[in-house]
Protein backbone atom coordinates (compact mmCIF):
# COMPACT_ATOMS: atom_id res chain seq x y z
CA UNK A 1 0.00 0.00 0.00
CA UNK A 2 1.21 3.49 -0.83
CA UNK A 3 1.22 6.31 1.37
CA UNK A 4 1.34 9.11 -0.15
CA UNK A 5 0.73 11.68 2.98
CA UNK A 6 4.48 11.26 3.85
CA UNK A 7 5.15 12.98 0.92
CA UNK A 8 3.04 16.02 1.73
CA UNK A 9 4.14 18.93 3.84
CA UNK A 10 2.60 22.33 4.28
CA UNK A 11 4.93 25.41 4.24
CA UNK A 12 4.47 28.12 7.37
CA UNK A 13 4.96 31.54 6.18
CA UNK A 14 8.33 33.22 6.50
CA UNK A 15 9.77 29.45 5.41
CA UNK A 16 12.20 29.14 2.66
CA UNK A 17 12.65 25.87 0.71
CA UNK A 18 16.70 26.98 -0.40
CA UNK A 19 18.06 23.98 2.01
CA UNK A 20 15.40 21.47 0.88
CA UNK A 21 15.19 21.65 -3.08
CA UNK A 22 17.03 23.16 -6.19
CA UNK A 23 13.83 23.83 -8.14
CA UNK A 24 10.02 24.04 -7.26
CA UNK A 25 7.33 22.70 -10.16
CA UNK A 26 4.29 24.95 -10.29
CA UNK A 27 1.77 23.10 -12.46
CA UNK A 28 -2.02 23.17 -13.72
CA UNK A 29 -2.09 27.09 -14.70
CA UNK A 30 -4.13 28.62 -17.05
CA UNK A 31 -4.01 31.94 -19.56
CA UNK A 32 -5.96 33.85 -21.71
CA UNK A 33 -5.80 30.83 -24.14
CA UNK A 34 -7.91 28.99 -21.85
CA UNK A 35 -11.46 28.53 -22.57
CA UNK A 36 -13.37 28.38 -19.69
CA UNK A 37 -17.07 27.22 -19.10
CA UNK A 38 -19.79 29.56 -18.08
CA UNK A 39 -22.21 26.68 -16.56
CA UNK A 40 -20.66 26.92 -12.97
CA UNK A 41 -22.17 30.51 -13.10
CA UNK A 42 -25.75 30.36 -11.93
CA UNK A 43 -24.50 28.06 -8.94
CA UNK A 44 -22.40 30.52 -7.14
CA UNK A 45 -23.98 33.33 -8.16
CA UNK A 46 -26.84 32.25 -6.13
CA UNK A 47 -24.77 31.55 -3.23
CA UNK A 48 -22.91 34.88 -2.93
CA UNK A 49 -24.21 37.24 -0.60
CA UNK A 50 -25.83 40.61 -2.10
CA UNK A 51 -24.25 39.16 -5.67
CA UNK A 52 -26.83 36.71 -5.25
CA UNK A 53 -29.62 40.04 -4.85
CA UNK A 54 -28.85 41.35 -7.77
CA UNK A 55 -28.36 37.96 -9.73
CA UNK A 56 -32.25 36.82 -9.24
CA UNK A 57 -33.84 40.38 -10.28
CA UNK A 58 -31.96 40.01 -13.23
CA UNK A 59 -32.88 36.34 -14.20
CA UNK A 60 -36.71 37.33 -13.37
CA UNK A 61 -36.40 40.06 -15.83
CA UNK A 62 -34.78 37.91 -18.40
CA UNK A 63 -37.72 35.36 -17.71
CA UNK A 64 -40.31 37.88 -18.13
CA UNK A 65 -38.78 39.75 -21.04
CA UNK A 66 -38.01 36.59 -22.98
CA UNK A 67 -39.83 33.53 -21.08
CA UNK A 68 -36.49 31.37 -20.50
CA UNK A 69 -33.61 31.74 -18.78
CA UNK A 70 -29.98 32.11 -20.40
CA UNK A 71 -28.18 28.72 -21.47
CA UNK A 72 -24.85 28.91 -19.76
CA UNK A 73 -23.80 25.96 -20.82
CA UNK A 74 -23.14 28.21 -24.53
CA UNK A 75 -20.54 30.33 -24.10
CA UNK A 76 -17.31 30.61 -21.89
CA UNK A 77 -14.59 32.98 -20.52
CA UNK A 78 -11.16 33.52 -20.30
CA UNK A 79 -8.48 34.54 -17.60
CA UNK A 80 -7.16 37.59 -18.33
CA UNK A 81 -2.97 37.10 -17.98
CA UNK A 82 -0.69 35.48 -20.86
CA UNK A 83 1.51 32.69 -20.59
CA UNK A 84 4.46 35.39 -20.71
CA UNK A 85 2.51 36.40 -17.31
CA UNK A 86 2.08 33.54 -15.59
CA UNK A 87 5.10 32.28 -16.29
CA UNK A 88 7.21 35.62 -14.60
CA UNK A 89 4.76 35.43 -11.81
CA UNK A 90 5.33 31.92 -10.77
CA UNK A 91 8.67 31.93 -11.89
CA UNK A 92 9.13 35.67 -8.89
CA UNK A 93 7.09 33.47 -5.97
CA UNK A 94 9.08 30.54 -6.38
CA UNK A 95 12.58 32.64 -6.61
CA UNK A 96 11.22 34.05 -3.02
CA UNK A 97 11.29 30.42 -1.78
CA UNK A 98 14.79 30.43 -2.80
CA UNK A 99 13.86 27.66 -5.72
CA UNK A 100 14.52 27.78 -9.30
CA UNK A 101 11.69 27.50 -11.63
CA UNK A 102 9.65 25.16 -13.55
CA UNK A 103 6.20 26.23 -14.94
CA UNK A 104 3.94 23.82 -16.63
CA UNK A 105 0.86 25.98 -18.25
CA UNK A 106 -2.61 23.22 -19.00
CA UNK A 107 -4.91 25.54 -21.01
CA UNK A 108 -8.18 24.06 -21.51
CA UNK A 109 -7.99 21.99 -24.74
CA UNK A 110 -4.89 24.65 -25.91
CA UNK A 111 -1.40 24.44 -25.79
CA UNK A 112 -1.18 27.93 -27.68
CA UNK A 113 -0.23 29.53 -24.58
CA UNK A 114 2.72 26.99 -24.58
CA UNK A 115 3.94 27.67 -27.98
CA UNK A 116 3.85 31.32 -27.48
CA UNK A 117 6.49 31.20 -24.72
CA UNK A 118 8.46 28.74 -25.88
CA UNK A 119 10.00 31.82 -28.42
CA UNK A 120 11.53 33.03 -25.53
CA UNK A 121 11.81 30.31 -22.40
CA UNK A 122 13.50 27.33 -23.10
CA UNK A 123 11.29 24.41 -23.04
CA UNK A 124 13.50 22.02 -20.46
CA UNK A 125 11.47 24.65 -17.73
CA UNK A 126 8.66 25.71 -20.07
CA UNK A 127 6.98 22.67 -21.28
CA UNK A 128 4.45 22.10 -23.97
CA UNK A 129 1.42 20.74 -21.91
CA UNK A 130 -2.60 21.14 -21.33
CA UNK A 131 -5.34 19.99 -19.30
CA UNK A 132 -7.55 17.74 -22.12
CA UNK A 133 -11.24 17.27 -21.78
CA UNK A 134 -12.09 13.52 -21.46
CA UNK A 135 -15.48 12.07 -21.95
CA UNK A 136 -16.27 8.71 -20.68
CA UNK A 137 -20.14 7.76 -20.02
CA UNK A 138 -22.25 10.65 -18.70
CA UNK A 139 -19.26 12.38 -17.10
CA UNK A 140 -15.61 14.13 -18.27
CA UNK A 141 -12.04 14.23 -16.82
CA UNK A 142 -10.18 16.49 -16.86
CA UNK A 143 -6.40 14.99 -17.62
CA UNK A 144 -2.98 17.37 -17.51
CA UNK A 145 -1.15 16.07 -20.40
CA UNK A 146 2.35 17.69 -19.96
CA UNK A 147 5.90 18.12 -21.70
CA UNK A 148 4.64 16.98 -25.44
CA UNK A 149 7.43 16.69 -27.59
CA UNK A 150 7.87 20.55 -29.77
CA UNK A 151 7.71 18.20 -33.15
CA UNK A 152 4.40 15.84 -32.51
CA UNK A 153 2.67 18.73 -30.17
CA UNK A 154 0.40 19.66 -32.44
CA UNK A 155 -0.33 17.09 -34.25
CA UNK A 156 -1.01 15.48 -30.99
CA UNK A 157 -2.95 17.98 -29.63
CA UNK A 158 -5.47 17.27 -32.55
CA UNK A 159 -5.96 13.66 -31.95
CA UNK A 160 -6.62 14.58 -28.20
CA UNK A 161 -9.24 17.27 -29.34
CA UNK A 162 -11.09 15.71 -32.12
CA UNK A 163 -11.56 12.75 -29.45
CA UNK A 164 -13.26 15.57 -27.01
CA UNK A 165 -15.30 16.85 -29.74
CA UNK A 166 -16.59 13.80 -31.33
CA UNK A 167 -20.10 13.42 -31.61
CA UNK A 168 -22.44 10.20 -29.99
CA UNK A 169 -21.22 8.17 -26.94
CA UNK A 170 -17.17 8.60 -25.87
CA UNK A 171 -15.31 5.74 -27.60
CA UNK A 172 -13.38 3.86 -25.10
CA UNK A 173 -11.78 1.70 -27.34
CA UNK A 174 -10.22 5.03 -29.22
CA UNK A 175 -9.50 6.24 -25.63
CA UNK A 176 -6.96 3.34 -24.97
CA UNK A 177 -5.56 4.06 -28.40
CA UNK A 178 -4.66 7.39 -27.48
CA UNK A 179 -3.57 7.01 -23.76
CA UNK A 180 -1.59 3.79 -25.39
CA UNK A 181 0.07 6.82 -27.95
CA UNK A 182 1.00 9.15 -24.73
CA UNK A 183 2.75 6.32 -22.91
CA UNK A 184 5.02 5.81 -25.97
CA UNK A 185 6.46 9.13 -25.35
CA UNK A 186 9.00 8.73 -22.15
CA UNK A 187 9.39 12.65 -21.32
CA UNK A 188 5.09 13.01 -21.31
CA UNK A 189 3.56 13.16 -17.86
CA UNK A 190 -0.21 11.85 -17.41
CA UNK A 191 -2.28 13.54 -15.03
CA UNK A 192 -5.68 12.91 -13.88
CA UNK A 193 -6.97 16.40 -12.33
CA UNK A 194 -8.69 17.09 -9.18
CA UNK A 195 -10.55 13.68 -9.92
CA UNK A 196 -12.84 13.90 -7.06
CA UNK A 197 -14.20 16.78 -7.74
CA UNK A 198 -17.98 16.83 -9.70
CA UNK A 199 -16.78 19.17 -12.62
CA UNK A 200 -19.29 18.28 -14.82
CA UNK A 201 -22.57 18.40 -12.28
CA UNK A 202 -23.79 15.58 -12.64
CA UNK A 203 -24.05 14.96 -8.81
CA UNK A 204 -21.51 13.15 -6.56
CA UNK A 205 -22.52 9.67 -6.24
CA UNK A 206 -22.44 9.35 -10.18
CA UNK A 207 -19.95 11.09 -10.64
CA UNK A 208 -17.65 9.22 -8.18
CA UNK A 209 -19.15 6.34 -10.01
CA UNK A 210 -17.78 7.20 -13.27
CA UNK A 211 -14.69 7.95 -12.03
CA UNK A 212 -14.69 4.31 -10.31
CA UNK A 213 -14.84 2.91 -13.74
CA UNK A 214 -12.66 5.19 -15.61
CA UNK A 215 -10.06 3.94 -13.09
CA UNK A 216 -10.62 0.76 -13.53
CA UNK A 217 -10.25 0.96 -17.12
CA UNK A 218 -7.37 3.21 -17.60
CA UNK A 219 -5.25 3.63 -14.74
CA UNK A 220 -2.35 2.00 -15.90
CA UNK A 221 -2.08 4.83 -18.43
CA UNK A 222 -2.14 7.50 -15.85
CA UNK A 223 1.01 8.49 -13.94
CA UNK A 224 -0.25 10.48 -11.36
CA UNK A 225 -3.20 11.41 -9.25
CA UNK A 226 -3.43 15.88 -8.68
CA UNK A 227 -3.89 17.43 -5.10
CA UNK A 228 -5.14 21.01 -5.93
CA UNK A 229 -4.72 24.11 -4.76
CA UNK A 230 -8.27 25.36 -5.69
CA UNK A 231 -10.39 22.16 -3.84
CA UNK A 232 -10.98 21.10 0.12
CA UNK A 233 -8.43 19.61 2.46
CA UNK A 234 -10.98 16.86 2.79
CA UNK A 235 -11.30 16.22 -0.94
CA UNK A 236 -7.70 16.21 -1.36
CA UNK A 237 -7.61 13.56 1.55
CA UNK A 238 -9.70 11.62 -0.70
CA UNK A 239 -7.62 11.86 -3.65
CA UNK A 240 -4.56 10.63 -1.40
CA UNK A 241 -6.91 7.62 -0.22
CA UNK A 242 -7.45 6.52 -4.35
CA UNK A 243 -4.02 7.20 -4.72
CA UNK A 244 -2.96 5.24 -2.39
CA UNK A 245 -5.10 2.60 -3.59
CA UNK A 246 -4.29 2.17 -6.90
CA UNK A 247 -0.52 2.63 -6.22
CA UNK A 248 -0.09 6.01 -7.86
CA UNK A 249 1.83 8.57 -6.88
CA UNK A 250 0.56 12.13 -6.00
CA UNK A 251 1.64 15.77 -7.81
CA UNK A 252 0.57 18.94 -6.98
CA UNK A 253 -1.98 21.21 -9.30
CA UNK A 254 -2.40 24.94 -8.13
CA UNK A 255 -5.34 25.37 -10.89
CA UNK A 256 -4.12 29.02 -10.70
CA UNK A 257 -6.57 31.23 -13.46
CA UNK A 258 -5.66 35.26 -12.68
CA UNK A 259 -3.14 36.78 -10.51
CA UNK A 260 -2.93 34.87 -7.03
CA UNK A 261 0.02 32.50 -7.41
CA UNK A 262 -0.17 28.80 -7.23
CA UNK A 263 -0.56 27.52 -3.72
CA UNK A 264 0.27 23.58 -4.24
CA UNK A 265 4.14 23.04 -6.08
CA UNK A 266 6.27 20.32 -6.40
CA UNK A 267 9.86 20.26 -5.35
CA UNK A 268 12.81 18.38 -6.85
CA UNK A 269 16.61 18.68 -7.61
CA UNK A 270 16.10 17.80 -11.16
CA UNK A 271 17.49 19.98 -13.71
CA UNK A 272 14.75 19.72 -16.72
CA UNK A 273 11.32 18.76 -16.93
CA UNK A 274 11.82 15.76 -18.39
CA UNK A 275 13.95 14.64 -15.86
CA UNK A 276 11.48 15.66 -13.44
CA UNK A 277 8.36 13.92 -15.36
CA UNK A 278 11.14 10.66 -15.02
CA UNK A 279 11.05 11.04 -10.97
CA UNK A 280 7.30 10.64 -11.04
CA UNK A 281 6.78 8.43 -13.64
CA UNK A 282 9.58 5.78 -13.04
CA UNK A 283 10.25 6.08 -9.50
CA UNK A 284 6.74 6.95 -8.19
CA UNK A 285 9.03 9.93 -6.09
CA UNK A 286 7.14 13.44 -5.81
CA UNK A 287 7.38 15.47 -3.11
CA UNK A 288 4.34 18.52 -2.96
CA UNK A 289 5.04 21.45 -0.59
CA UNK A 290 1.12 23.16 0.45
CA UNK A 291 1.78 27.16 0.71
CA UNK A 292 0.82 28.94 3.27
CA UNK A 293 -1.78 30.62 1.67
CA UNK A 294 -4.10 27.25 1.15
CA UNK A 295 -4.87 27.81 4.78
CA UNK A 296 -6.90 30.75 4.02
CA UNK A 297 -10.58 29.54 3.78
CA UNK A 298 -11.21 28.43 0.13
CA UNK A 299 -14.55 30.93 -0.41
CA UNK A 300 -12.18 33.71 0.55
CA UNK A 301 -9.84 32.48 -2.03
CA UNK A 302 -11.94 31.75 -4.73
CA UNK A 303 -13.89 35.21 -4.03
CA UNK A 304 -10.39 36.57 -4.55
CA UNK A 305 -9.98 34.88 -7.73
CA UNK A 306 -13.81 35.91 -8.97
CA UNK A 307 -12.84 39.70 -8.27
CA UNK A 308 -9.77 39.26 -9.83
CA UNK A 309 -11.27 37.07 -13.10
CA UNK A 310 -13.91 39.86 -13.24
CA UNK A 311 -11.39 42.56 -13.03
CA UNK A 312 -10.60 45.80 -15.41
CA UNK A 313 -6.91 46.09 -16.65
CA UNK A 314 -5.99 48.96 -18.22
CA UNK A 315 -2.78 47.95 -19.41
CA UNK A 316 -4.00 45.18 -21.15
CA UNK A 317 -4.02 44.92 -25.35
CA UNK A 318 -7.18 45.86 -26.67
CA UNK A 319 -9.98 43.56 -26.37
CA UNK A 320 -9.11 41.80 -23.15
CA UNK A 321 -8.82 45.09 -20.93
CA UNK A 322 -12.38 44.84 -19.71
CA UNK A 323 -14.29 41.77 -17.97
CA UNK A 324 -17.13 41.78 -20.67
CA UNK A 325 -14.36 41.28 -23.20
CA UNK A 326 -13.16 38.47 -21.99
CA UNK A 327 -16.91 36.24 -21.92
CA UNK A 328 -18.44 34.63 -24.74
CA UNK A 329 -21.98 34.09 -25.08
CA UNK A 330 -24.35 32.72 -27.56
CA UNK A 331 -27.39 35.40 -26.69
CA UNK A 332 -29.79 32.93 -29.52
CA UNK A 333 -30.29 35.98 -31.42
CA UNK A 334 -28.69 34.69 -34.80
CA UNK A 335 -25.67 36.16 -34.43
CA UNK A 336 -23.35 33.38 -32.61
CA UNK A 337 -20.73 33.60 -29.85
CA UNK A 338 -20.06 37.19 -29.11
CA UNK A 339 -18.37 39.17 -26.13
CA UNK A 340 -21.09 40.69 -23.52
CA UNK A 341 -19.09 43.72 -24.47
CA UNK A 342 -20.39 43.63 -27.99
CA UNK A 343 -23.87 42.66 -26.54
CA UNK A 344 -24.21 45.26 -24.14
CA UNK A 345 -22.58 47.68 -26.82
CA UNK A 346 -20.16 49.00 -24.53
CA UNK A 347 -22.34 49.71 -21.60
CA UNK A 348 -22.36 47.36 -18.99
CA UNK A 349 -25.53 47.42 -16.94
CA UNK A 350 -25.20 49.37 -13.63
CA UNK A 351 -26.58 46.32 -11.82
CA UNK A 352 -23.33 44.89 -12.49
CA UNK A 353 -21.18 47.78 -10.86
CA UNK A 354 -23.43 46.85 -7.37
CA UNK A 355 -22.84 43.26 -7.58
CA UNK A 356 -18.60 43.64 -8.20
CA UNK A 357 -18.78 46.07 -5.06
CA UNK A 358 -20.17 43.79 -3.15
CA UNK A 359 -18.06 41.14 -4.33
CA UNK A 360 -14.79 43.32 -3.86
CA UNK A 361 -15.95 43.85 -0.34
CA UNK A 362 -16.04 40.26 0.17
CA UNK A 363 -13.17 39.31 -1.40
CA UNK A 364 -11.11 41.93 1.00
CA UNK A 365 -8.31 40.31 3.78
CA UNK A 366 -10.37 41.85 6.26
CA UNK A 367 -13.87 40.03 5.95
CA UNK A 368 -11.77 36.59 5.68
CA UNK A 369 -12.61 35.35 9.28
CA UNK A 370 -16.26 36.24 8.60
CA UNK A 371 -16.33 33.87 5.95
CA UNK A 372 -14.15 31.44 7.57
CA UNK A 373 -16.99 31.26 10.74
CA UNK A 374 -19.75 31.65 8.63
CA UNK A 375 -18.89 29.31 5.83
CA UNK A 376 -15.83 27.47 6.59
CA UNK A 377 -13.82 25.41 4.05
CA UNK A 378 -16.21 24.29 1.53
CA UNK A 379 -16.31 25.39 -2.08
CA UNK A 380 -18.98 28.40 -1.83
CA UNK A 381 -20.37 26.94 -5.31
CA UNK A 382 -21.84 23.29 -4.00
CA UNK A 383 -22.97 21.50 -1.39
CA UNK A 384 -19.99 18.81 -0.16
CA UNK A 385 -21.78 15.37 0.17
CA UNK A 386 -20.65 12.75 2.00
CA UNK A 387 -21.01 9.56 0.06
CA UNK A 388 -20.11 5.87 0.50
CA UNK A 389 -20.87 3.61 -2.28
CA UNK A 390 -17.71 4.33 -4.14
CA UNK A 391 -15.24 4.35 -1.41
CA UNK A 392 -14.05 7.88 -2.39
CA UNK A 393 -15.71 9.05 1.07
CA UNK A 394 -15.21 13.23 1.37
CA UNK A 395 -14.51 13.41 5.41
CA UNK A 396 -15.20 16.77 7.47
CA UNK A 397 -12.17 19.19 6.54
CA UNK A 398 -9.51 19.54 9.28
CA UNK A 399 -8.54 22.35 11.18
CA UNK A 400 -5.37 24.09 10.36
CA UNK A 401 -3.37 22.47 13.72
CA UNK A 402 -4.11 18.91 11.49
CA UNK A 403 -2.79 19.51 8.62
């Protein structure tokens, strides 16, 4: 039996990893390249305080003015840094830890943001990687796919996407085809994402049942299990607990998507990527250091994130400088996926100046032991179930003294 919590430590602040590591791995982030889905929306909209006000006038008045409600499920958004970005800011975080830096961006379904860099940051610390969309029965997976070789990436990266696209039921058989190509590559590192985690909403218990047979079916493709930065303590415990199960070895995934810096890393004295993909692969050996800052309450965090998704950047290029450039929506008016900016031509509806107040407010330092009491460590977008017909049993989160 593995055990995988050995492995595990969580930083206090002040610490410095100089003595322990050469180099800290910061992976799962995402970029502007990163399409993200707007179907989460309605669910924590309605669970924000005064946000949540402002939301259900404005969905009666849609019903009313048009008798349905908006399909979320058409459009998406997109974080508002580049890879260049994300790349400096992890790479400035991880120099304060006294670590060199390796920085593994997984786009949604993209590995643009990957190529972009690459002109400039050589790919032994920059590698070509993304987190790919996997349908199997009812549900999805998200899988990190990282370090592609430069001269197959794209090619590769179509064969992973028309799979995600392809009409009628997922193909399993094709699936094993495709993890089967992967393997054959000895730098690429397969990772299965937050796996836990009901992504898709389909509710726990079938989702955790999916995920029970996706396992069974295709972990001997998969190199690692994720821990991430952006989920529960007591969901992460339950990733260790499959982990350990099904003799994998754990990474760390800091699912960073706008300007708060990844709060789960890796550390290891390897000098490339691919030597570090080799560690965890090969030897099973990872070792993930928890920052300080995943002891804040997640709903403080991911209010953070929110303001900061839904933020105005001046010194952005034009056409990503406001929030309503950067979502997509399909308004069923003929005229396909446009930005709300082009929708709301140009003015954005005062409501929406109220609800970002409000959601600023709550997002500040200052209201985080508020939210802490009143909420605790749950994601503020569902309802954590306990469940026990799978065996992937979510347990009450612990305190910070037990972690």
């Amino acid at each position: 039996m593995y055990n995988n919590s050995k492995n595990v430590c969580f930083l206090d602040r002040g610490e410095g990893l100089g003595e322990a590591a050469r180099t800290g791995v910061s992976l799962h982030c995402h970029t502007l390249h990163s399409k993200e889905l707007l179907d989460f929306v309605p669910y924590y909209a309605e669970r924000i305080p005064v946000v949540s006000y402002f939301w259900r006038r404005e969905m009666r008045r849609k019903l009313e003015r048009d008798g349905r409600l908006p399909d979320f499920t058409t459009g998406h958004w997109t974080p508002p840094l580049t890879g260049h970005d994300v790349f400096r800011m992890e790479k400035e975080n991880l120099a304060k830890l006294g670590l060199e830096a390796m920085v593994s961006i997984t786009d949604h379904d993209s590995i643009n943001g990957n190529l972009e860099i690459r002109r400039d940051i050589d790919g032994a610390v920059a590698p070509i990687s993304m987190e790919w969309t996997v349908p199997f029965e009812n549900a999805f997976f998200h899988v990190g796919v990282h370090n592609l070789p430069i001269e197959h990436a794209e090619a590769i990266t179509a064969d992973l996407l028309d799979y995600t696209h392809a009409k009628g039921e997922p193909d399993n058989g094709r699936l094993h085809e495709i993890f089967e190509m992967l393997n054959e590559f000895p730098d690429v590192l397969i990772v299965l994402n937050h796996p836990i985690w009901d992504i898709e909403m389909i509710g726990q218990q079938s989702h955790e049942r999916s995920l029970a047979r996706f396992v069974a079916e295709h972990a001997d493709w998969i190199h690692a299990l994720e821990i991430n930065g952006f989920r529960t303590w007591s969901e992460n415990q339950a990733v260790i607990g499959l982990a350990n199960s099904i003799c994998l070895p754990l990474v760390s995934g800091g699912d960073r998507h706008c300007c708060q810096s990844n709060t789960m890393i890796n550390v290891t004295e390897a000098e490339s990527f691919a030597e570090f993909v080799g560690e965890v692969r090969n030897d099973a050996f990872s070792r993930i250091v928890v920052m300080p800052e995943y002891k804040d309450p997640l709903p403080s965090r991911q209010l953070r994130s929110i303001a900061q998704i839904l933020g105005n950047y001046e010194h952005f290029s034009e056409g990503s400088r406001k929030w309503p450039d950067r979502v997509y929506f399909d308004f069923d008016d003929g005229n396909g996926l446009r930005t709300l900016t082009d929708h709301w031509n140009g003015r954005v509806p005062k409501w929406t100046n109220f609800a970002f107040i409000a959601l600023s407010v709550l997002a500040h330092p200052a209201v985080q032991p508020i939210i802490a009491l009143t909420v605790g460590d749950t994601d503020i977008g569902r309802s954590e179930k306990k469940t026990g017909d799978t065996g992937f049993t979510i347990s009450g989160s612990p305190s910070t003294s037990e972690r």
